[in-house]
PDB file of N, CA and C in Angstrom:
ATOM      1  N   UNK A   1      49.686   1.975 -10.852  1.00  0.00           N
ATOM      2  CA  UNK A   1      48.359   1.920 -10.283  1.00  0.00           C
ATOM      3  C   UNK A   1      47.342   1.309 -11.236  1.00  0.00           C
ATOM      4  N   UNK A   2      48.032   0.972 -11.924  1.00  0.00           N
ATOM      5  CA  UNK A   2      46.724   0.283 -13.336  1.00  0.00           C
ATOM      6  C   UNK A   2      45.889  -0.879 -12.809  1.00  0.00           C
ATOM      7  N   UNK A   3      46.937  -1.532 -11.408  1.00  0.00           N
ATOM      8  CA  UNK A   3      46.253  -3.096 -11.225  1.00  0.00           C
ATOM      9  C   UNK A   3      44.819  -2.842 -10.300  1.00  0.00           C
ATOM     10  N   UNK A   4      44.912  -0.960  -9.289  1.00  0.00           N
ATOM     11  CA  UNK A   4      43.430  -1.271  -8.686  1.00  0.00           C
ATOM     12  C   UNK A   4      42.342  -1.120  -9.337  1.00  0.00           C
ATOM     13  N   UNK A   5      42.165  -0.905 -10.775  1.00  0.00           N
ATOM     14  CA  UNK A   5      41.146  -1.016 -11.100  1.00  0.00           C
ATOM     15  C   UNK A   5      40.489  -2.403 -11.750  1.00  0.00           C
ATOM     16  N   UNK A   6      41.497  -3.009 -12.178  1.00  0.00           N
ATOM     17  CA  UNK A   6      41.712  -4.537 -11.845  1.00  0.00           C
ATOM     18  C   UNK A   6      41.038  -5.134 -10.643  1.00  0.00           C
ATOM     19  N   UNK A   7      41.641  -4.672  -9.620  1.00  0.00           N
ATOM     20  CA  UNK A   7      41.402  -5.360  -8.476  1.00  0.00           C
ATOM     21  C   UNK A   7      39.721  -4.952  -7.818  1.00  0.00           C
ATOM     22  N   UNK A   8      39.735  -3.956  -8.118  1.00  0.00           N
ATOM     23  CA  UNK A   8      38.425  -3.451  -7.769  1.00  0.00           C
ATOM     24  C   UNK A   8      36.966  -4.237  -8.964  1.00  0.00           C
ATOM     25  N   UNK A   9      37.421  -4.345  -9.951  1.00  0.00           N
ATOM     26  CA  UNK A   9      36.594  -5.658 -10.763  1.00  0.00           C
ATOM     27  C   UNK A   9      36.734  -6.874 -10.117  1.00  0.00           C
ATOM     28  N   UNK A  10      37.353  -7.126 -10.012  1.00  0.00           N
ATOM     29  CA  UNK A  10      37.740  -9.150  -9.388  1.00  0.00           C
ATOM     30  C   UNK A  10      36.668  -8.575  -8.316  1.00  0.00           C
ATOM     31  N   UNK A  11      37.166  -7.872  -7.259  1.00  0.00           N
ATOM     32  CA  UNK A  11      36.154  -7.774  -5.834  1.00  0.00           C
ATOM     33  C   UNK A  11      34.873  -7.615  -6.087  1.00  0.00           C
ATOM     34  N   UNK A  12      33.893  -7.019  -7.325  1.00  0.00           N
ATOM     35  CA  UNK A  12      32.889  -6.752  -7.723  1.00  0.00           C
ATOM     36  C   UNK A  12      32.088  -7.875  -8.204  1.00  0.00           C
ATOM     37  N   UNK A  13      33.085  -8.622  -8.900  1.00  0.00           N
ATOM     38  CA  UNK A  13      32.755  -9.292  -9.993  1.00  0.00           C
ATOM     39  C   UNK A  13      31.960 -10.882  -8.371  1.00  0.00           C
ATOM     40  N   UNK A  14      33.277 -11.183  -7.901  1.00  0.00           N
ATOM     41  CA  UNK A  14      33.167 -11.919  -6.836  1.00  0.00           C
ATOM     42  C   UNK A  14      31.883 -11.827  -5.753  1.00  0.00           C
ATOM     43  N   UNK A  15      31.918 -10.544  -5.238  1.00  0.00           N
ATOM     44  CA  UNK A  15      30.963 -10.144  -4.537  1.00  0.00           C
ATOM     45  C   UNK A  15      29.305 -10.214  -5.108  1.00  0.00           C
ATOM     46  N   UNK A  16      29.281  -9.652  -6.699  1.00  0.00           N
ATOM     47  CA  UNK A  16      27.936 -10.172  -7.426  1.00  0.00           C
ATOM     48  C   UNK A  16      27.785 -11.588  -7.211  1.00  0.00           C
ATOM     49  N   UNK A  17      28.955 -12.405  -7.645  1.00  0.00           N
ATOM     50  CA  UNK A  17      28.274 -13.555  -8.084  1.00  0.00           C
ATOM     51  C   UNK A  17      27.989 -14.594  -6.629  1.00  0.00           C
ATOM     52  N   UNK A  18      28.451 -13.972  -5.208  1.00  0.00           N
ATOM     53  CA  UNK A  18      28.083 -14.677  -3.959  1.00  0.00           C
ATOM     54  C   UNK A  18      26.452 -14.300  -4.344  1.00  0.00           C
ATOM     55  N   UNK A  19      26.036 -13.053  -4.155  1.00  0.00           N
ATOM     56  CA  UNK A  19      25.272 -12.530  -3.917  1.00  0.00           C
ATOM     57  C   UNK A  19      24.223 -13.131  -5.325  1.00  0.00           C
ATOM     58  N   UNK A  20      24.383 -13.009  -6.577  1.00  0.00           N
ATOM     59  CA  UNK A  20      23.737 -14.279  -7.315  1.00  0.00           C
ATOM     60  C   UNK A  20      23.140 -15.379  -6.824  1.00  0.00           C
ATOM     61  N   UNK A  21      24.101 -16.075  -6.293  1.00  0.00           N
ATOM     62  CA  UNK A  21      24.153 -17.258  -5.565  1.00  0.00           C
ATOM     63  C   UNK A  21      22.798 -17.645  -4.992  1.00  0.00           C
ATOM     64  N   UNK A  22      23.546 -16.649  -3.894  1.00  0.00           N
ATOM     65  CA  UNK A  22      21.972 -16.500  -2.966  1.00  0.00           C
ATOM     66  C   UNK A  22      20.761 -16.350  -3.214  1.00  0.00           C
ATOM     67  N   UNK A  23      20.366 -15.448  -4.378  1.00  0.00           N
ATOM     68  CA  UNK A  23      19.033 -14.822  -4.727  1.00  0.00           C
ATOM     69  C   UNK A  23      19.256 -15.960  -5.615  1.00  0.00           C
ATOM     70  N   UNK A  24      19.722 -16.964  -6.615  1.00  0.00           N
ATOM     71  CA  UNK A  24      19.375 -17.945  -7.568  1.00  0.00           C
ATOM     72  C   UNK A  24      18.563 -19.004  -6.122  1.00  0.00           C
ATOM     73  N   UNK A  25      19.239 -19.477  -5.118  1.00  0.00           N
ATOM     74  CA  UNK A  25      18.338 -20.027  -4.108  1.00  0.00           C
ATOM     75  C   UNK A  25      16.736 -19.677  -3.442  1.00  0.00           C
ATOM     76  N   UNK A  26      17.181 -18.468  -3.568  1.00  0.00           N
ATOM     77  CA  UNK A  26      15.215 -18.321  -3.316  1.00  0.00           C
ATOM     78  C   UNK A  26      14.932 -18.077  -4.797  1.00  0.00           C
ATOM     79  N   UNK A  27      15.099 -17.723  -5.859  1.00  0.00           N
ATOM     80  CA  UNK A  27      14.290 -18.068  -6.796  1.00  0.00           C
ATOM     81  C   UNK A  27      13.570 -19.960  -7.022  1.00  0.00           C
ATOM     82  N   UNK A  28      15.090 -20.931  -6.564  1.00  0.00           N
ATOM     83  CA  UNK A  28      14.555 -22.271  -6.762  1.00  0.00           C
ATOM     84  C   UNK A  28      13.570 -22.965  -5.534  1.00  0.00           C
ATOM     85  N   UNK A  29      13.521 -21.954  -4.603  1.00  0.00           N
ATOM     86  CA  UNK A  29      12.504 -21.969  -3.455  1.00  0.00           C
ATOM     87  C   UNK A  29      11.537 -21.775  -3.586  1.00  0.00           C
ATOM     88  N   UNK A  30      11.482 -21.110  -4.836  1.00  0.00           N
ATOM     89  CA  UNK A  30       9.720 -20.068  -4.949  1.00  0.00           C
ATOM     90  C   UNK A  30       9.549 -18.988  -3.970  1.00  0.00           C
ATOM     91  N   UNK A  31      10.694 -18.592  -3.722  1.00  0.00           N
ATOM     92  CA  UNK A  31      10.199 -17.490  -2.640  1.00  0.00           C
ATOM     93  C   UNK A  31      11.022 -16.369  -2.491  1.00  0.00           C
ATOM     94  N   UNK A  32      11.323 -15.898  -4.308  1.00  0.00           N
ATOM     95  CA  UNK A  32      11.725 -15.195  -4.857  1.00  0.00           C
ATOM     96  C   UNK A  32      10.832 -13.846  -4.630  1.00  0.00           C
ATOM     97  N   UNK A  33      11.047 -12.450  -4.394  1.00  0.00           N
ATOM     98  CA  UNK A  33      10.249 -11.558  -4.491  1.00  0.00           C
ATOM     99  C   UNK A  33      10.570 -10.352  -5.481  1.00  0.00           C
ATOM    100  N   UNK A  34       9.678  -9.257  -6.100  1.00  0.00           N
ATOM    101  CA  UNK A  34      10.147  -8.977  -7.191  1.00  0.00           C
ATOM    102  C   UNK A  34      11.494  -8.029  -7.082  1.00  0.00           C
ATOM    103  N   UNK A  35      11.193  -7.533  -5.514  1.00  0.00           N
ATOM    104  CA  UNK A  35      12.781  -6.786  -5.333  1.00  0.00           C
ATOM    105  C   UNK A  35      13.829  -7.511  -5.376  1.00  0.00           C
ATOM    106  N   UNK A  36      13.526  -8.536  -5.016  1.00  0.00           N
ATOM    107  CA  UNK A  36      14.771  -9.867  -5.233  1.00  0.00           C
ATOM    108  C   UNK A  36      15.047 -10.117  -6.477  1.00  0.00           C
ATOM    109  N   UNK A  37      14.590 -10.218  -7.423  1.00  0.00           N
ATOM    110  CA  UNK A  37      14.601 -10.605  -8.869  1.00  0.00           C
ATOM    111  C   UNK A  37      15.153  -9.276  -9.045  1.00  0.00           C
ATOM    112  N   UNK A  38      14.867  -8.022  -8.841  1.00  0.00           N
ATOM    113  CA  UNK A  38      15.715  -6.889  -9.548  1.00  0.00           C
ATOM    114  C   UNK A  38      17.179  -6.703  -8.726  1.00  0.00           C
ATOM    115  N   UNK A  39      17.094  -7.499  -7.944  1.00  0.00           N
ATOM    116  CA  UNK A  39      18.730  -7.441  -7.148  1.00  0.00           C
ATOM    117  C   UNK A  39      19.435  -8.204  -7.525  1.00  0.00           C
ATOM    118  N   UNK A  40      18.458  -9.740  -8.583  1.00  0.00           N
ATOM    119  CA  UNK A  40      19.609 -10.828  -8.988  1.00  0.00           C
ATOM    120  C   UNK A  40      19.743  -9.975 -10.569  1.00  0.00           C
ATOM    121  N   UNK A  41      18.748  -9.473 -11.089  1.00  0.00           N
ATOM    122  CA  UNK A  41      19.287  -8.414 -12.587  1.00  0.00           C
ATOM    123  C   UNK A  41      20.451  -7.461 -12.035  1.00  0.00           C
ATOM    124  N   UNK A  42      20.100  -6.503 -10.985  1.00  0.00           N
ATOM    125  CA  UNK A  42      21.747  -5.934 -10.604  1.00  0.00           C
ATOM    126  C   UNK A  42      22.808  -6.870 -10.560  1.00  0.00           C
ATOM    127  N   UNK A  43      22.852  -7.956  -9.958  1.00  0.00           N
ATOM    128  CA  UNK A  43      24.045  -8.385  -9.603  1.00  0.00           C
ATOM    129  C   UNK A  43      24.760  -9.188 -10.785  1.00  0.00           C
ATOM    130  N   UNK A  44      23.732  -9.788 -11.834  1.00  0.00           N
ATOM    131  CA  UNK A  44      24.232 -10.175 -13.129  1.00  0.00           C
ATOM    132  C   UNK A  44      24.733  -9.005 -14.112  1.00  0.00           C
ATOM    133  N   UNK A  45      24.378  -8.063 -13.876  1.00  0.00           N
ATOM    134  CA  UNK A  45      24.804  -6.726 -14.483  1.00  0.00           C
ATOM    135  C   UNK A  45      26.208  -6.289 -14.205  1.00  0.00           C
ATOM    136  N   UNK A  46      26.391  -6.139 -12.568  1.00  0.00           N
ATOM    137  CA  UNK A  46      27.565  -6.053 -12.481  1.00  0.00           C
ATOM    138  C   UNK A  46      28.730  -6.841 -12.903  1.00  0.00           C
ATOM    139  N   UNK A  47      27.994  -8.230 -12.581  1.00  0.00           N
ATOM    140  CA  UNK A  47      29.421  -9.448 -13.216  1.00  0.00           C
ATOM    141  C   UNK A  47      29.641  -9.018 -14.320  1.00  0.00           C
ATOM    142  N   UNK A  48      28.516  -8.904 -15.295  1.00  0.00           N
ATOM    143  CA  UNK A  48      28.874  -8.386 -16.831  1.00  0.00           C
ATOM    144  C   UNK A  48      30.012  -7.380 -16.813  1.00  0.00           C
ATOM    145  N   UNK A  49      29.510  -6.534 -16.479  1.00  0.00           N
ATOM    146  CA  UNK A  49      30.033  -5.041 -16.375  1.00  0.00           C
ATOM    147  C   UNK A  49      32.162  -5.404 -16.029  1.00  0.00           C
ATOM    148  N   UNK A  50      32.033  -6.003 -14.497  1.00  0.00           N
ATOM    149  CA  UNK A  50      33.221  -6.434 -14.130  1.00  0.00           C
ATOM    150  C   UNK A  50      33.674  -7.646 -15.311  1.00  0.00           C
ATOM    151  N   UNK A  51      33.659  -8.409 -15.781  1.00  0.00           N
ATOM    152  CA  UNK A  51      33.506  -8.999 -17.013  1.00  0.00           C
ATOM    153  C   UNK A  51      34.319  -8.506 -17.911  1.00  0.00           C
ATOM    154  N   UNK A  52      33.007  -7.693 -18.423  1.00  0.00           N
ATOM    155  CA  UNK A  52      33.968  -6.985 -19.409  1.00  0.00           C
ATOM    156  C   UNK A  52      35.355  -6.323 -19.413  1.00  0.00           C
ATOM    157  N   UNK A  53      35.444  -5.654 -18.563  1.00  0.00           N
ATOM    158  CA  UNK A  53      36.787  -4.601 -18.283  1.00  0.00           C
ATOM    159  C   UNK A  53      38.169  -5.514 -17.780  1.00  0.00           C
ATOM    160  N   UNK A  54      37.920  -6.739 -16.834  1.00  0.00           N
ATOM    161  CA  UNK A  54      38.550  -7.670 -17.137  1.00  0.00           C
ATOM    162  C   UNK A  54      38.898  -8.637 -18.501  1.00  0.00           C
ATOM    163  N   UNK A  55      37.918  -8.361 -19.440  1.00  0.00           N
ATOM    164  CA  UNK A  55      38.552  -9.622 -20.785  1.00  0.00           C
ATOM    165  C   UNK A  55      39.072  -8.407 -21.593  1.00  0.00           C
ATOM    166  N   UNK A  56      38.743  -6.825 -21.446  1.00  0.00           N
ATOM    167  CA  UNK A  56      39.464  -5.714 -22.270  1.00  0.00           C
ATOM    168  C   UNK A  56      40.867  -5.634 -21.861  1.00  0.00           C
ATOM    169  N   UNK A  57      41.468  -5.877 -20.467  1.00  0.00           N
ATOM    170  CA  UNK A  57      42.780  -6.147 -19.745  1.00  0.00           C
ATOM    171  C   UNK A  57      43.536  -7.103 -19.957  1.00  0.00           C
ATOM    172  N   UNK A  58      42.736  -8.431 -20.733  1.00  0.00           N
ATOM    173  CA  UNK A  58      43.717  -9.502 -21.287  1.00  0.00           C
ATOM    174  C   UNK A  58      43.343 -10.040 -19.888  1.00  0.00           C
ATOM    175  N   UNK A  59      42.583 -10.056 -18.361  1.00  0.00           N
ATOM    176  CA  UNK A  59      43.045 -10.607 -17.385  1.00  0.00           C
ATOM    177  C   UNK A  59      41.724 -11.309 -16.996  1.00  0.00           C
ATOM    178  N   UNK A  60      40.893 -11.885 -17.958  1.00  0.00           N
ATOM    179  CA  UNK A  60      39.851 -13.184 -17.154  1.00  0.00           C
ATOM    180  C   UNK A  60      40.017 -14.456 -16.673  1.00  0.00           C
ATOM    181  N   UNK A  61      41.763 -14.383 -16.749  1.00  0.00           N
ATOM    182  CA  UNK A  61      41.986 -15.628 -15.861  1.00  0.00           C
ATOM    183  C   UNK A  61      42.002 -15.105 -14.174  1.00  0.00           C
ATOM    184  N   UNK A  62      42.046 -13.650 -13.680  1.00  0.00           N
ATOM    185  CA  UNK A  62      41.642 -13.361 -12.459  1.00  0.00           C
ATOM    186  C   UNK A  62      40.498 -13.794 -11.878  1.00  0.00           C
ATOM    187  N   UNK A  63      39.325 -14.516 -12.744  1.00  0.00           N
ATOM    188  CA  UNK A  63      38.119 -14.910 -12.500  1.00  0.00           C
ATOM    189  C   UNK A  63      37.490 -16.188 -12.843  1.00  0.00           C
ATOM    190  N   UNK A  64      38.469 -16.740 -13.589  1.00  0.00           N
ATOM    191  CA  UNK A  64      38.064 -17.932 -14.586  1.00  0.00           C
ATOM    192  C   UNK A  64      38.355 -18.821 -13.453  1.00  0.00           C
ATOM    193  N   UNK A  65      36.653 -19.671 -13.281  1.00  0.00           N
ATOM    194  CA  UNK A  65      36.015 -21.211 -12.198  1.00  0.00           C
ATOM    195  C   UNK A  65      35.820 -20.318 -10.940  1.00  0.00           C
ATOM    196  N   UNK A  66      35.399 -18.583 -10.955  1.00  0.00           N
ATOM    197  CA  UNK A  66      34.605 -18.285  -9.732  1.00  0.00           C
ATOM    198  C   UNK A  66      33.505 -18.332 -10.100  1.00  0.00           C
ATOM    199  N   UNK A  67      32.723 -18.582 -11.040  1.00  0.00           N
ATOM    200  CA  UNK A  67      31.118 -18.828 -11.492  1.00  0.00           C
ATOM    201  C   UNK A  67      30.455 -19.334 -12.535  1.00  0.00           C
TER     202      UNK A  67
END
């Protein structure tokens, strides 16, 4: 069972950085708002977070050219 916590990073990690995505687009819109800006700090947090625990596993090629 070691790989779902693995797997549960990749899905996190993935899911932040759609969601990045999106809020980096209304920031280059100007029509960024400040709850938006603290949802693109969550969601860079999490990649970190998922990040990390993936390069402690030896396994950031599960993620390496999704962002």
């Amino acid at each position: 069972m070691a790989e779902l916590p693995l797997v549960r990073a990749v899905a996190q990690y993935e899911t932040a950085a759609v969601h990045a995505v999106q809020l980096a687009a209304l920031a280059e819109a100007d029509k960024m708002t400040d709850l938006d800006a603290d949802s693109l700090a969550a969601a860079e947090d999490v990649m970190a977070a998922a990040r990390a625990q993936l390069v402690a596993a030896g396994r950031l090629d599960l993620i390496e050219g999704t962002s």
